[in-house]
C-alpha atoms as a PDB file:
ATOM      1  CA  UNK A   1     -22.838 -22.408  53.905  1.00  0.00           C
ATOM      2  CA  UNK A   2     -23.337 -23.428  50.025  1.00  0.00           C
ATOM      3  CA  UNK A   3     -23.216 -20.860  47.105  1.00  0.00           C
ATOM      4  CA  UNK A   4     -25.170 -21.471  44.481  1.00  0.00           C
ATOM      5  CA  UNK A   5     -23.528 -20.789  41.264  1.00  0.00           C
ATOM      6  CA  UNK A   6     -24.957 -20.445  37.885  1.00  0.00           C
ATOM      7  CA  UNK A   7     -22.391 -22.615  35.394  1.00  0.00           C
ATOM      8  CA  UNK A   8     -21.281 -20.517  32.593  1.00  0.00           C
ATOM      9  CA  UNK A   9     -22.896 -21.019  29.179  1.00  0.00           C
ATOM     10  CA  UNK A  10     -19.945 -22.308  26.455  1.00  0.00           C
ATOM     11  CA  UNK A  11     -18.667 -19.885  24.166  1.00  0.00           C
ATOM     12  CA  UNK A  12     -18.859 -21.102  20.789  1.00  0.00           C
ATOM     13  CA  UNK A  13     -15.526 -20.367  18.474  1.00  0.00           C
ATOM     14  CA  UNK A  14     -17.188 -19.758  15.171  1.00  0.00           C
ATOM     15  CA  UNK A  15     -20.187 -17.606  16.997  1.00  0.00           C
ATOM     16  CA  UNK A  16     -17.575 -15.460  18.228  1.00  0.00           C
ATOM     17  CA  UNK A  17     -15.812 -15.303  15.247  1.00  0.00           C
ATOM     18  CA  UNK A  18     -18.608 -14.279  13.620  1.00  0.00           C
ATOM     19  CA  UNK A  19     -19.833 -11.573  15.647  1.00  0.00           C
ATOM     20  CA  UNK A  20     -16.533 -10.285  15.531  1.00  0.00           C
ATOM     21  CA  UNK A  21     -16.696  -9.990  11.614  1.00  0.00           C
ATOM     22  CA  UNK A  22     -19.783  -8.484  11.368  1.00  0.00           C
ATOM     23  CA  UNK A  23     -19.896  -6.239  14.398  1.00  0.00           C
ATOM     24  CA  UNK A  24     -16.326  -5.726  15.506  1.00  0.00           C
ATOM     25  CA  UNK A  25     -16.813  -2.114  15.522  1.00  0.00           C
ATOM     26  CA  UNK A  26     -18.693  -2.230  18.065  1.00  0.00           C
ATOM     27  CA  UNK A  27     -17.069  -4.616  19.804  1.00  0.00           C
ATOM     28  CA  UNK A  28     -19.864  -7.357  19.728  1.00  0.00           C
ATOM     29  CA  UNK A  29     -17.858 -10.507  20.604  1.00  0.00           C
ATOM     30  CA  UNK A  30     -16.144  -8.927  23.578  1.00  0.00           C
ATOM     31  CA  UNK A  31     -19.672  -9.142  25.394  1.00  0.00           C
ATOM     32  CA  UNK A  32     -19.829 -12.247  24.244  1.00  0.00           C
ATOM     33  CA  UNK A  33     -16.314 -13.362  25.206  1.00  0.00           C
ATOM     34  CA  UNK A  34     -16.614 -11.702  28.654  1.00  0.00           C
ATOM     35  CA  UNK A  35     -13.729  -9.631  28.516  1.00  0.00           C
ATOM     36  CA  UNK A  36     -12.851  -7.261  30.681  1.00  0.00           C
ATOM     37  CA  UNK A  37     -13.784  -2.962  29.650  1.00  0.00           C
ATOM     38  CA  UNK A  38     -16.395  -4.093  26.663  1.00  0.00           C
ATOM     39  CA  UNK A  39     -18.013  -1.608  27.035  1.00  0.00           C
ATOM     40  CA  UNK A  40     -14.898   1.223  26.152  1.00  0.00           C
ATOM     41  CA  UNK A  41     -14.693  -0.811  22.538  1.00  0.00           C
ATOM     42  CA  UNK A  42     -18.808  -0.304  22.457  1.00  0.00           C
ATOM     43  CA  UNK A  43     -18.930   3.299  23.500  1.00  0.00           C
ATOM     44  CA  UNK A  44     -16.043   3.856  21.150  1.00  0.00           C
ATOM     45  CA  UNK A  45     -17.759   2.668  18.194  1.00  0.00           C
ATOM     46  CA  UNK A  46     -21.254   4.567  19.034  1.00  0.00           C
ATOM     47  CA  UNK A  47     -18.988   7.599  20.048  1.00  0.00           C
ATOM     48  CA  UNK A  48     -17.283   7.492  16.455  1.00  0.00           C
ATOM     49  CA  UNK A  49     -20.279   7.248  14.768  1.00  0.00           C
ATOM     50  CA  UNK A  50     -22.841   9.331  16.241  1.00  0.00           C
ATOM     51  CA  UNK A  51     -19.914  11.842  15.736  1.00  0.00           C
ATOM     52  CA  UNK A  52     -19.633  10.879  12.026  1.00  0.00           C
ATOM     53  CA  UNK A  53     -23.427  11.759  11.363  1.00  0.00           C
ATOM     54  CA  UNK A  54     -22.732  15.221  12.588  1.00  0.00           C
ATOM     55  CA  UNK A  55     -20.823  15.765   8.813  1.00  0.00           C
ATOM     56  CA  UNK A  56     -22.878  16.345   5.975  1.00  0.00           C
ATOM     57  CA  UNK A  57     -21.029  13.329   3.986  1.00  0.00           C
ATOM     58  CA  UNK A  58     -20.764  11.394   7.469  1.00  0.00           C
ATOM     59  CA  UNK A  59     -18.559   8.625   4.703  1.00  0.00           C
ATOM     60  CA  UNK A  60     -15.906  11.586   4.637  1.00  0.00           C
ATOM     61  CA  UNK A  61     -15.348  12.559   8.047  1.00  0.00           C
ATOM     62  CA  UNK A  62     -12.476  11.797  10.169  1.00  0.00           C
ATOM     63  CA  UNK A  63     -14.423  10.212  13.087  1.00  0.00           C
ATOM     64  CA  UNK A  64     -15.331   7.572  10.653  1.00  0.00           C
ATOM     65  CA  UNK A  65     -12.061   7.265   9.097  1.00  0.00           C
ATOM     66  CA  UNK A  66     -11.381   6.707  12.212  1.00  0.00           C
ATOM     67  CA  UNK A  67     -13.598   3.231  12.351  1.00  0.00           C
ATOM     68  CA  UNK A  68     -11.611   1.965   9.635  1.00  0.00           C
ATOM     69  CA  UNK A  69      -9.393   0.568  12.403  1.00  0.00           C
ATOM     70  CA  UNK A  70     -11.943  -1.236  14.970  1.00  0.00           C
ATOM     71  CA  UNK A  71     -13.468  -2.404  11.945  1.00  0.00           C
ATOM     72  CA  UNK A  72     -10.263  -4.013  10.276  1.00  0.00           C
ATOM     73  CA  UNK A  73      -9.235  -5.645  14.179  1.00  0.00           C
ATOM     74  CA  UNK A  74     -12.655  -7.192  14.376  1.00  0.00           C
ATOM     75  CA  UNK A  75     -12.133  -8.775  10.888  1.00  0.00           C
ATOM     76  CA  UNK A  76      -8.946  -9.253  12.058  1.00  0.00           C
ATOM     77  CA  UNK A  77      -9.725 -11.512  15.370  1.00  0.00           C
ATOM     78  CA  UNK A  78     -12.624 -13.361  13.309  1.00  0.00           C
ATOM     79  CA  UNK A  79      -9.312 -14.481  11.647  1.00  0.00           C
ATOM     80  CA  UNK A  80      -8.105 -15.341  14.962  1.00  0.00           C
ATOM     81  CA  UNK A  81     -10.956 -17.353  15.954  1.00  0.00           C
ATOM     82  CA  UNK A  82     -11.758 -19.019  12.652  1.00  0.00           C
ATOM     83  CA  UNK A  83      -8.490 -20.189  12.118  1.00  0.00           C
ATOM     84  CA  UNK A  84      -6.959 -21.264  15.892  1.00  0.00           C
ATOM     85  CA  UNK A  85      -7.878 -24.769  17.468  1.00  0.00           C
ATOM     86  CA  UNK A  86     -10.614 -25.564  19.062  1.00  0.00           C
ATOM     87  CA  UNK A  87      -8.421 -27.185  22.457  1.00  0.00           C
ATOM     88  CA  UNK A  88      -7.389 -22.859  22.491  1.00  0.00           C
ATOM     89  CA  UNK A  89     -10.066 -21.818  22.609  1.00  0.00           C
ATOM     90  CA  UNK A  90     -11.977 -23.831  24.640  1.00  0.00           C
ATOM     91  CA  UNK A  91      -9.155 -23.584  27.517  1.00  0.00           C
ATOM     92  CA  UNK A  92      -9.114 -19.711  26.688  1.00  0.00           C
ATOM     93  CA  UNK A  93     -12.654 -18.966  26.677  1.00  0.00           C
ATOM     94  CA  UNK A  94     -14.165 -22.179  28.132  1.00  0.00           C
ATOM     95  CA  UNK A  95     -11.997 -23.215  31.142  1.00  0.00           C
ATOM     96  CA  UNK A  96     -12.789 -26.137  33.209  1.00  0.00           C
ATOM     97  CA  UNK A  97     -15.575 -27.403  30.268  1.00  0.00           C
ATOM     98  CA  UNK A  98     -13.759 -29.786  28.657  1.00  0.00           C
ATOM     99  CA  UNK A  99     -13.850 -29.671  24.605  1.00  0.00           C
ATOM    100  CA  UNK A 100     -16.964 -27.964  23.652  1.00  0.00           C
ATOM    101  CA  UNK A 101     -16.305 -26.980  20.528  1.00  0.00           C
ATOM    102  CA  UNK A 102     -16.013 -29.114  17.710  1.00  0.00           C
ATOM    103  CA  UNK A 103     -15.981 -26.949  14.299  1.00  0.00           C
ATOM    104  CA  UNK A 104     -15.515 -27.982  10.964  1.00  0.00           C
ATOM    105  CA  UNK A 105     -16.466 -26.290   7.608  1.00  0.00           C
ATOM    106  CA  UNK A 106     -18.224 -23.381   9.213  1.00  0.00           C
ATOM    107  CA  UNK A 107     -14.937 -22.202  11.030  1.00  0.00           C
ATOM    108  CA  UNK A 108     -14.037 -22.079   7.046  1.00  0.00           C
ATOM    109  CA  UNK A 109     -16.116 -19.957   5.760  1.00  0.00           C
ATOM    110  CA  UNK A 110     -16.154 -17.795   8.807  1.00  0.00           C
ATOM    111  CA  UNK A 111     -12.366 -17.171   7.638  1.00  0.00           C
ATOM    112  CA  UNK A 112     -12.741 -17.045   3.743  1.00  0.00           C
ATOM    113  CA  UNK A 113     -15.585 -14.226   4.826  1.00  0.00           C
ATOM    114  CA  UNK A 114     -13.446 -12.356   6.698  1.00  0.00           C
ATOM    115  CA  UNK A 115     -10.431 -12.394   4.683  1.00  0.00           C
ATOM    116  CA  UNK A 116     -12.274 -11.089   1.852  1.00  0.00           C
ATOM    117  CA  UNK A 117     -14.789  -8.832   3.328  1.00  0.00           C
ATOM    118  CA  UNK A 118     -11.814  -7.604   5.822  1.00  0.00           C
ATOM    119  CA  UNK A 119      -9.512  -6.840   2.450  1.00  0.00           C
ATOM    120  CA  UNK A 120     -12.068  -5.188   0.841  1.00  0.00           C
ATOM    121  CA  UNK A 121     -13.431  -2.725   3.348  1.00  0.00           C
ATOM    122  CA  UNK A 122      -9.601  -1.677   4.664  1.00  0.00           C
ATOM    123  CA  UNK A 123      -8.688  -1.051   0.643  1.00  0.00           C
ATOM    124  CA  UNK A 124     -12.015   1.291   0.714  1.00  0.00           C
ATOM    125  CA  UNK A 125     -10.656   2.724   4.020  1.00  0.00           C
ATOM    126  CA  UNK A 126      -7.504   3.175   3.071  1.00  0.00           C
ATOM    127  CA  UNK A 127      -8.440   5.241  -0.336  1.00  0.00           C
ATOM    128  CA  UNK A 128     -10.800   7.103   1.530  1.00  0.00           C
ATOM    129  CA  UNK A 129      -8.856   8.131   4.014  1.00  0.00           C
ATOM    130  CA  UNK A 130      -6.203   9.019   0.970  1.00  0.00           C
ATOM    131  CA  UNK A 131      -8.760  10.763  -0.932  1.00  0.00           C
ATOM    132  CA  UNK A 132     -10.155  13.161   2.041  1.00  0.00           C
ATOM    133  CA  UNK A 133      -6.007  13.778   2.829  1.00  0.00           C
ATOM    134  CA  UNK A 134      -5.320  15.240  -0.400  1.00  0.00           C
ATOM    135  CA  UNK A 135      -8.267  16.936  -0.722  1.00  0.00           C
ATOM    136  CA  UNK A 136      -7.575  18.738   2.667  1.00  0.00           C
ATOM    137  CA  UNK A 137      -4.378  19.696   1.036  1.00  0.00           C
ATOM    138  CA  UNK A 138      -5.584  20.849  -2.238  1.00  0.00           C
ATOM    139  CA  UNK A 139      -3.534  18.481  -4.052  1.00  0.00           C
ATOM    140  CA  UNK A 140      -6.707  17.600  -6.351  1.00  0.00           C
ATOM    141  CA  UNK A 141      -7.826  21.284  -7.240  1.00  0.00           C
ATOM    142  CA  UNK A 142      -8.496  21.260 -10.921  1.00  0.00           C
ATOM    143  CA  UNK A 143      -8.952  17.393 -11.011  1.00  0.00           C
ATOM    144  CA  UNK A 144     -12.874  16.072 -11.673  1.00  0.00           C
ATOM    145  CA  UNK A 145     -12.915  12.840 -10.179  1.00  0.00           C
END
């Protein structure tokens, strides 16, 4: 008896590098990468924010102070995948294919994107999340800001 197998689709590096930039919170490029319990990182994300809109300033609540760190490991692994070698990937995430992927400039600016887009966002993160402490503590009464 013959199975009949449908051959995997390649995985293209900078593809997955960029849906890990732009939609690491929700975990995006683990679908796409196949990996195992995608859909934990997904319900996380929708979990975080649907709680976030529950606050009336949903910028200023802990679940999505929360998201600062999903979001900062997705720009994180767009790093990852920009910036590794094509042979890795390809015998990570497209065994038995041979070389698929052959990227040049466009792995590039995948990475210049996320470094600065990444930096930018976990600075904001990181003074909101200072902000909201010190408020909670009273530390700014008296201050106009």
């Amino acid at each position: 008896m013959t199975q009949f197998t449908t051959p995997a689709r390649p995985r293209g590096k900078v593809t997955a590098a960029w849906l890990a930039a732009l939609f690491g919170v929700l975990g995006i490029h683990w679908w796409y990468l196949g990996r195992r319990h995608a859909w934990a990182i997904t319900a996380f994300g929708v979990l975080m924010l649907a709680l976030s809109s529950i606050y009336p300033l949903w910028w200023d609540s802990p679940p999505f102070l929360i998201l600062i760190v999903p979001i900062t490991a997705g720009f994180i692994e767009a790093l990852v995948f920009a910036l590794k070698t094509d042979a890795w990937f390809d015998a990570r995430y497209n065994p038995g294919m041979g070389e698929i992927n052959r990227t040049g400039w466009s792995a590039v600016i995948v990475a210049i994107f996320s470094t600065f887009a990444g930096s930018m966002v976990l600075m904001l993160g990181i003074a909101l999340i200072v902000l909201h402490v010190y408020t909670a503590m009273g530390w700014l009464e008296g201050l106009n800001l």
